[in-house]
N, C-alpha and C. Protein backbone atom coordinates (compact mmCIF):
# COMPACT_ATOMS: atom_id res chain seq x y z
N UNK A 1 73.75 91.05 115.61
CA UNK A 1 75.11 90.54 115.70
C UNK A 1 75.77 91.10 116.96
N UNK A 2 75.71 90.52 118.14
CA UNK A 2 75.79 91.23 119.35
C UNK A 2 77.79 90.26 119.22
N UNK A 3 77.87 89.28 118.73
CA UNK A 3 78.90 88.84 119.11
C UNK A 3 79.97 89.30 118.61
N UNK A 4 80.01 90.25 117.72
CA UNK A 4 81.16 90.77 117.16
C UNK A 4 80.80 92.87 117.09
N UNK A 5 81.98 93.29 117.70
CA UNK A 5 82.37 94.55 117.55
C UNK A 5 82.25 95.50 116.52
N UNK A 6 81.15 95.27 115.84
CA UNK A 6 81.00 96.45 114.38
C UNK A 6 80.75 97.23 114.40
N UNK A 7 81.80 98.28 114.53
CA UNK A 7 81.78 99.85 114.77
C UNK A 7 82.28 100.14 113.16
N UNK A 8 82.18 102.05 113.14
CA UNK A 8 82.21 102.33 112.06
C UNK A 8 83.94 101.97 111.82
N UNK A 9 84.61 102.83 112.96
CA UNK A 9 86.16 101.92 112.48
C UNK A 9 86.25 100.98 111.86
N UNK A 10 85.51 99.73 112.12
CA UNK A 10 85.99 98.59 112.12
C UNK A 10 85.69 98.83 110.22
N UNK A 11 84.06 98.86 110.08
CA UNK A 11 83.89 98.73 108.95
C UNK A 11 84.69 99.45 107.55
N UNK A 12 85.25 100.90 108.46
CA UNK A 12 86.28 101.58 107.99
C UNK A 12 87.05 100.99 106.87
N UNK A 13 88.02 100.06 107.96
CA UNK A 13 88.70 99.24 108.02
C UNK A 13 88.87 98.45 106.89
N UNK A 14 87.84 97.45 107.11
CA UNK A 14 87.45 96.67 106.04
C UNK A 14 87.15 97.17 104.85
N UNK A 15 86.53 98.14 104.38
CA UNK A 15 85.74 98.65 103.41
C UNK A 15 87.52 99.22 102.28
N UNK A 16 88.17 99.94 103.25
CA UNK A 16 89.66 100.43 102.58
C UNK A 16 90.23 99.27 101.76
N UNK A 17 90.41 98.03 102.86
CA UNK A 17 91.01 96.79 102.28
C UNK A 17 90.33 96.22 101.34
N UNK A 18 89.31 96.45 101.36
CA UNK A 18 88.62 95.64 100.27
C UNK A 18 88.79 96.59 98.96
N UNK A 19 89.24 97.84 99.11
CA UNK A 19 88.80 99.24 97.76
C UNK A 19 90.63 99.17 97.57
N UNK A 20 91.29 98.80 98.49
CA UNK A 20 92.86 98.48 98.16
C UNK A 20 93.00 97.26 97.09
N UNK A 21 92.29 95.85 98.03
CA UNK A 21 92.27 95.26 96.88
C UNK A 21 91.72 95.19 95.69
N UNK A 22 90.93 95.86 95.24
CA UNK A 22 90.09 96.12 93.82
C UNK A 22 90.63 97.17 92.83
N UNK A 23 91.53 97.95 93.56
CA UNK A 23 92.08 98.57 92.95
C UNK A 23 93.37 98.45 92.12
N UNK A 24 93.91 97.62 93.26
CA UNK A 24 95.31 96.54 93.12
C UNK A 24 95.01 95.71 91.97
N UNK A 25 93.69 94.90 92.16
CA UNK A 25 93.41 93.85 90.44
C UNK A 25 93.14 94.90 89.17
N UNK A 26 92.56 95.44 89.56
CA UNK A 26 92.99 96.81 87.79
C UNK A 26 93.71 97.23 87.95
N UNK A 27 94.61 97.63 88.61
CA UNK A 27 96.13 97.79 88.06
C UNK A 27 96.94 96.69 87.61
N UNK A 28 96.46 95.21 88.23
CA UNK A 28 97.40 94.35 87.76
C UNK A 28 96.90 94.19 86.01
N UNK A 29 95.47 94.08 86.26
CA UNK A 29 95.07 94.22 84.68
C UNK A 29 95.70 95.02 83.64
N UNK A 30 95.38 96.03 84.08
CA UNK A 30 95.19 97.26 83.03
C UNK A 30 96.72 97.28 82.68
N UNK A 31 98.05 97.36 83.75
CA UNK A 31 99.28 97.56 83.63
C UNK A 31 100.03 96.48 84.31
N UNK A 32 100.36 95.51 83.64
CA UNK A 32 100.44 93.99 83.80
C UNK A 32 102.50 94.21 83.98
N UNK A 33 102.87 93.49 85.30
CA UNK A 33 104.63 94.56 85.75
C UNK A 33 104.81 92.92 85.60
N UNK A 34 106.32 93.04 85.50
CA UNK A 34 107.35 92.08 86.24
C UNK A 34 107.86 92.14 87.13
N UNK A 35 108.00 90.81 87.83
CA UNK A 35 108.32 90.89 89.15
C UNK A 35 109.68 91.34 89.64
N UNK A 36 110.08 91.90 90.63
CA UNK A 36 111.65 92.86 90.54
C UNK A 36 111.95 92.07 92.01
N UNK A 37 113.24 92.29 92.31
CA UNK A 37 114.66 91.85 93.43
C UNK A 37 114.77 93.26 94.24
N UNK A 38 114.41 93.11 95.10
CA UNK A 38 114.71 94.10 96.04
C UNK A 38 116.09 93.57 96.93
N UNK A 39 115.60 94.17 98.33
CA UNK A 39 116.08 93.89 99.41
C UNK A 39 116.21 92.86 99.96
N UNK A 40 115.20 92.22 99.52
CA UNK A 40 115.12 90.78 100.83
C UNK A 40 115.77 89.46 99.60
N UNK A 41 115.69 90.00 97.92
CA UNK A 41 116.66 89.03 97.39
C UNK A 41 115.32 88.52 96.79
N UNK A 42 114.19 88.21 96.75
CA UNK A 42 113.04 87.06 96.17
C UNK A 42 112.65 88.40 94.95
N UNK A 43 111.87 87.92 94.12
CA UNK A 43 111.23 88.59 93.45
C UNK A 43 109.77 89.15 94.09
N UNK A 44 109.42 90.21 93.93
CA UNK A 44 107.79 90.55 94.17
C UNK A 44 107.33 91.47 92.99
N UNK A 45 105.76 91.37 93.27
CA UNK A 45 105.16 92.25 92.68
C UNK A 45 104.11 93.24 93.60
N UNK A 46 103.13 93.71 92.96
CA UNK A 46 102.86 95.08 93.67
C UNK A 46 102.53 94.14 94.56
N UNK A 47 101.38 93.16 94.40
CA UNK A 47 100.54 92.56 94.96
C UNK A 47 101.13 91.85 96.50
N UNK A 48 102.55 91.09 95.85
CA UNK A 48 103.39 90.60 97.29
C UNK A 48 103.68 91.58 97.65
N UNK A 49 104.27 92.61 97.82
CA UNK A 49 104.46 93.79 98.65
C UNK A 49 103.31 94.43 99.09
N UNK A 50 102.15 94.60 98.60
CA UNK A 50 100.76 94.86 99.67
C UNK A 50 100.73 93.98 101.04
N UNK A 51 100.62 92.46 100.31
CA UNK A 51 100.70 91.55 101.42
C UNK A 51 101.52 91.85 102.47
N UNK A 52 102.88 92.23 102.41
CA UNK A 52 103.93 91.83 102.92
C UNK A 52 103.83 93.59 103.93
N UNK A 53 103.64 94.44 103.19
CA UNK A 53 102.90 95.29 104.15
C UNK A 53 101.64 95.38 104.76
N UNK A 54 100.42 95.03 104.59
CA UNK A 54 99.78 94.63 105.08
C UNK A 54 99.96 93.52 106.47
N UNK A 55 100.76 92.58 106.44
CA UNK A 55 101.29 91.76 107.62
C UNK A 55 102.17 92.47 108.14
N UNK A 56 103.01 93.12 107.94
CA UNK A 56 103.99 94.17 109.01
C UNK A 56 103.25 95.03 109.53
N UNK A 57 102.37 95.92 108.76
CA UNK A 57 101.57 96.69 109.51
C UNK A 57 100.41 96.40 110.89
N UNK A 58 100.18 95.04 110.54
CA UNK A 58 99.22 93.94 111.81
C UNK A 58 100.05 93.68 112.92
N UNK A 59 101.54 93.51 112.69
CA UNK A 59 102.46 93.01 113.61
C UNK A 59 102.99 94.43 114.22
N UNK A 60 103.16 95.34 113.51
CA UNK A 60 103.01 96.76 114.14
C UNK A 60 102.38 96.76 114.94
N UNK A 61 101.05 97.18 114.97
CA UNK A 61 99.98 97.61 115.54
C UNK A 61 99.98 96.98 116.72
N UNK A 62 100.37 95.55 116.49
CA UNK A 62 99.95 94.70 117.63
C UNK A 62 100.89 94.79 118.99
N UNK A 63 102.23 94.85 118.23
CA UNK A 63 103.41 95.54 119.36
C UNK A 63 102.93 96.85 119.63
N UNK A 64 102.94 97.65 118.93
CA UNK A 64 102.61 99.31 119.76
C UNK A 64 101.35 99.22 120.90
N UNK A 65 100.48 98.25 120.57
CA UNK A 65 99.25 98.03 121.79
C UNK A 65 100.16 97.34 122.63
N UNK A 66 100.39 96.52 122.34
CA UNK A 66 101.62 95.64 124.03
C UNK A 66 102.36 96.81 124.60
N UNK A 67 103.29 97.55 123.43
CA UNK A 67 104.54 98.45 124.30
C UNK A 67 104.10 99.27 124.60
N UNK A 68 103.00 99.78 123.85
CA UNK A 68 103.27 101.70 123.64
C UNK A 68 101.80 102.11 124.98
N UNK A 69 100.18 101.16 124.24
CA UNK A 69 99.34 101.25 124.86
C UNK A 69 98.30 102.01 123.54
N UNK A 70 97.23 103.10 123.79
CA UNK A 70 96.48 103.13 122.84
C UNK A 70 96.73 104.24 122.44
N UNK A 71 97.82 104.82 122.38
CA UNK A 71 98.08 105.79 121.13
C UNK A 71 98.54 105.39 119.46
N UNK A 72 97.07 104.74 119.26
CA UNK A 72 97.18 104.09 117.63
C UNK A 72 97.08 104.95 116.69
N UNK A 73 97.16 106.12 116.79
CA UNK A 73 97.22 107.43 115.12
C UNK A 73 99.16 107.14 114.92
N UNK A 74 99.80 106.87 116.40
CA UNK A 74 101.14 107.26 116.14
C UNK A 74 101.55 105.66 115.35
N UNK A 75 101.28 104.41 115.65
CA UNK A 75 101.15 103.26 114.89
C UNK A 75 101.09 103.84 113.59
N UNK A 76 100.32 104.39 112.93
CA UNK A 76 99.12 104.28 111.46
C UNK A 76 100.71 105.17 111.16
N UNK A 77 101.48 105.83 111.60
CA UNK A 77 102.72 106.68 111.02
C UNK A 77 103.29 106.04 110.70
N UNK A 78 103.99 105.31 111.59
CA UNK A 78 104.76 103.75 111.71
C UNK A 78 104.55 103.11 110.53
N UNK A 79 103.34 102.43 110.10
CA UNK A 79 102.43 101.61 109.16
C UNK A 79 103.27 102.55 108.11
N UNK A 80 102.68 103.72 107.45
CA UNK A 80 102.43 104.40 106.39
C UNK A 80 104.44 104.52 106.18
N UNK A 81 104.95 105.13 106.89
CA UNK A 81 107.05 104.58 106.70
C UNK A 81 106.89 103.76 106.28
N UNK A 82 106.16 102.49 106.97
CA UNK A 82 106.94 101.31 106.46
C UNK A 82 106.23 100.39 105.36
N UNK A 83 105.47 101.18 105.47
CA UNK A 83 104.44 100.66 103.71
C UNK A 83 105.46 101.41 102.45
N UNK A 84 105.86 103.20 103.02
CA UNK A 84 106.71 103.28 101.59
C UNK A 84 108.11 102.88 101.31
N UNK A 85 108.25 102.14 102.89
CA UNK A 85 109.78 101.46 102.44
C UNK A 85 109.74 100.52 101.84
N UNK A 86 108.60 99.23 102.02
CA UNK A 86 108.63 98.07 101.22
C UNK A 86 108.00 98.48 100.03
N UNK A 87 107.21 99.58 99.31
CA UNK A 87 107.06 99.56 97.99
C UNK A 87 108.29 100.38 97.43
N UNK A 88 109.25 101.11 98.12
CA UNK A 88 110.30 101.43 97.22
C UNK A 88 111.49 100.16 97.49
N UNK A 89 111.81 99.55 98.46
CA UNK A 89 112.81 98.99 98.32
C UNK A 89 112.87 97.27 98.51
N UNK A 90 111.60 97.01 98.26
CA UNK A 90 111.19 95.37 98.81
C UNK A 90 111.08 94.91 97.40
């Protein structure tokens, strides 16, 4: 597979998201929530707020490489704020 970049990062990467989401479906199982009104006014559950961090955190990353350049540990800080702002207040 010469055409794609598979380093251990990458697989890192992937391997988390995939053990995020598996973990995320037994919890929805096991402890089955209702959906709550935050901030933005819609209802979510854990699951839309993964998403919804998960896509801020991509749009992060992607600005700090345009603005900042490749100091990506200080991003992953960024990410991790704003992952516990949308699970406490989204």
């Amino acid at each position: 597979m010469d055409w794609m970049a598979w380093t251990w990062p990458t697989a890192i990467f992937f391997g988390v998201i995939a053990c995020t989401l598996i973990v995320f479906t037994v919890l929805a199982i096991r402890f089955p929530e209702t959906p709550r009104t935050g901030i933005l006014r819609i209802e979510t559950t854990r699951g839309d707020r993964l998403f919804i961090t998960l896509l801020g955190s991509a749009f992060i990353n992607l600005a700090w490489l345009g603005l900042v350049g490749a100091n990506q540990p200080f991003a992953l800080i960024v990410c991790l704020l704003y992952a516990a702002a949308v699970f406490r207040w989204v």
